[in-house]
Protein backbone atom coordinates (compact mmCIF):
# COMPACT_ATOMS: atom_id res chain seq x y z
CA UNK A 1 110.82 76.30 45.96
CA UNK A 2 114.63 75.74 46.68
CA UNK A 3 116.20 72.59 48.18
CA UNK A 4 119.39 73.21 50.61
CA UNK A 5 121.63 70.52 51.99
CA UNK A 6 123.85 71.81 54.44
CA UNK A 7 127.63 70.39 54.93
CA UNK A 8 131.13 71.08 56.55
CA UNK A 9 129.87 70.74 60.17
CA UNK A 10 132.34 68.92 62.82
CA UNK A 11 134.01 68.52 66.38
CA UNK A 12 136.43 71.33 66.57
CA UNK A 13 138.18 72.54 69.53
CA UNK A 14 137.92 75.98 71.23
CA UNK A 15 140.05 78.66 68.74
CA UNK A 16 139.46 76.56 65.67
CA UNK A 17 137.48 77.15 62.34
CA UNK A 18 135.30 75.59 60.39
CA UNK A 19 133.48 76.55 57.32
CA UNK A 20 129.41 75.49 56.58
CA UNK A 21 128.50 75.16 52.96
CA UNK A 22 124.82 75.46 51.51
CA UNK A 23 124.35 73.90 48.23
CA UNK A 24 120.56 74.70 46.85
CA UNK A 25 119.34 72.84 43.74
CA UNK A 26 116.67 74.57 41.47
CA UNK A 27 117.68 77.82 38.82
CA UNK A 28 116.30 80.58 40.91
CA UNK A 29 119.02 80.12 43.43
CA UNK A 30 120.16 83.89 42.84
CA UNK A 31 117.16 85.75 43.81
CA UNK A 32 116.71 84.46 47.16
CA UNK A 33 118.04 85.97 50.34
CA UNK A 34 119.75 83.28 52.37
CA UNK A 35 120.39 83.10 56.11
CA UNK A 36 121.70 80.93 59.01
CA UNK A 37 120.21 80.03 62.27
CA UNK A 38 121.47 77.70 64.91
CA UNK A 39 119.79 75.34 67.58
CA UNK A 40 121.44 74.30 70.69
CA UNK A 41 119.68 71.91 72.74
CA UNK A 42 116.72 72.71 75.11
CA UNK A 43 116.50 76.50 73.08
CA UNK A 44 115.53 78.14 70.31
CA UNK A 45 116.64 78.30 67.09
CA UNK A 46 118.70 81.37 66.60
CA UNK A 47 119.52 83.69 63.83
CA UNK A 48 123.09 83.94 62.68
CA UNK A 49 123.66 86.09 59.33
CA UNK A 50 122.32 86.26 56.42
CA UNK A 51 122.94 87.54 52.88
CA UNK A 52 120.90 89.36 50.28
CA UNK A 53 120.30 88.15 46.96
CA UNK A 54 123.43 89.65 44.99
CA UNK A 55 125.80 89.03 48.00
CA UNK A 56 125.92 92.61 48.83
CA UNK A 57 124.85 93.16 51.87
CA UNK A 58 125.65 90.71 55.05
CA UNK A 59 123.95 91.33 58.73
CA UNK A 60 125.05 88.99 61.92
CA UNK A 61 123.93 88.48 65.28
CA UNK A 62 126.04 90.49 67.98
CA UNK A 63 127.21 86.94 69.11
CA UNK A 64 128.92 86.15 66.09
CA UNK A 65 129.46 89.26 64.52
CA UNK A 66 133.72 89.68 63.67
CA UNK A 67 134.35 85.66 63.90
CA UNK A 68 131.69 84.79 61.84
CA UNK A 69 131.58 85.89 57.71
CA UNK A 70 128.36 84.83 55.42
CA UNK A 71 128.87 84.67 51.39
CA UNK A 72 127.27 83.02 48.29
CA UNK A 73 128.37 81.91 45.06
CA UNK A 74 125.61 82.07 42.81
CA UNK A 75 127.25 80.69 39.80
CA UNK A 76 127.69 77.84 41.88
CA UNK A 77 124.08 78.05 44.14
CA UNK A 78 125.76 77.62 47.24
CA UNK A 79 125.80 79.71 50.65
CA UNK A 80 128.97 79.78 52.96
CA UNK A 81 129.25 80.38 56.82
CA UNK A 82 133.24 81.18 57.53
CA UNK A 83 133.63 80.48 61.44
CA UNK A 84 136.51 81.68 63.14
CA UNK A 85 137.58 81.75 66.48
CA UNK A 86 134.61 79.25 67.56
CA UNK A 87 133.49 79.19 71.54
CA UNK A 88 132.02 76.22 73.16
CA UNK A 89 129.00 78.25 73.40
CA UNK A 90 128.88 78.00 69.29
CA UNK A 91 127.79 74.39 69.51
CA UNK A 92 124.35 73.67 68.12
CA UNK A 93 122.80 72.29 64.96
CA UNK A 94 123.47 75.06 62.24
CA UNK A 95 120.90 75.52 59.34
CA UNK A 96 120.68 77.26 56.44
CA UNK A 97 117.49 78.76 54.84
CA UNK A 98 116.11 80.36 51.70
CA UNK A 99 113.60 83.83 51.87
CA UNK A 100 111.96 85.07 48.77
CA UNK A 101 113.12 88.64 47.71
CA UNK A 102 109.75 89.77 48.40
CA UNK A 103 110.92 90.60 51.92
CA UNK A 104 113.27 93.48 51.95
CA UNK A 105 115.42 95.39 55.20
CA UNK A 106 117.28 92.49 57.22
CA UNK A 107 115.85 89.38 57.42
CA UNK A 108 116.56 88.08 60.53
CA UNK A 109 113.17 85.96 61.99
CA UNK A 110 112.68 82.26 61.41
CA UNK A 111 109.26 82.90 59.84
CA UNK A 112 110.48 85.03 56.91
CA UNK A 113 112.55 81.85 55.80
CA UNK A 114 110.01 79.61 53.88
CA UNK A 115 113.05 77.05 52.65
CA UNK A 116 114.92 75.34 55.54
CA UNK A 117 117.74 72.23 54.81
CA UNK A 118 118.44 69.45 57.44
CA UNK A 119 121.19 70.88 59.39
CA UNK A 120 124.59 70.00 60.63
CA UNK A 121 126.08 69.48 63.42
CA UNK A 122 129.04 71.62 64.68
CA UNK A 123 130.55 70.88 68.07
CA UNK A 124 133.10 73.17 70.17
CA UNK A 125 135.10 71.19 72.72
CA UNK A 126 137.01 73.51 75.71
């Protein structure tokens, strides 16, 4: 089991940035594959990115993909979510999660993520 406490989140306007951190407690940080999903009000929570174990390989969703950039640190057991050029349609309650490497290809479904933190919320004004 991993613990994650999400931070960074904010009222930005349209254009800006802001950048989500992850911190997980426990020593097996490094061997989980770490994601982030979003949830906007009245829908779904959606995936995001995520990040394999060793921080090699990154996948996003369409809607984010060339604004958004996922890393970890694992010396430091924390996730990142770079956001650039955010849209109002961004807004939502962004959460991080934990997947045990006994999934493998992307890992892009809610279900595969058995570790989830409490969110945080990032708003884009127009």
């Amino acid at each position: 089991q991993v613990q994650l406490v999400e931070s960074g989140g904010g009222l930005v306007q349209a254009g800006g940035s802001l950048r989500l951190s992850c911190a997980a407690s426990g020593r097996t940080f490094n061997i989980y594959h770490m994601g982030w999903f979003r949830q906007a009000p009245g829908n779904e929570r959606e995936f995001v990115a995520t990040i394999n174990w060793s921080g090699d390989s990154t996948y996003y969703a369409d809607s984010v993909k060339g604004r958004f950039t996922i890393s970890r640190d694992n010396a430091k057991n924390t996730t990142y979510l770079q956001m650039n050029s955010l849209k109002p349609e961004d807004t939502a309650v962004y959460y991080c999660a934990a997947a045990t490497p006994l999934w493998v290809g992307v890992i892009r479904s809610t279900t595969q993520y058995a570790n989830w933190g409490q969110g945080t919320q990032v708003t884009v004004s127009s």
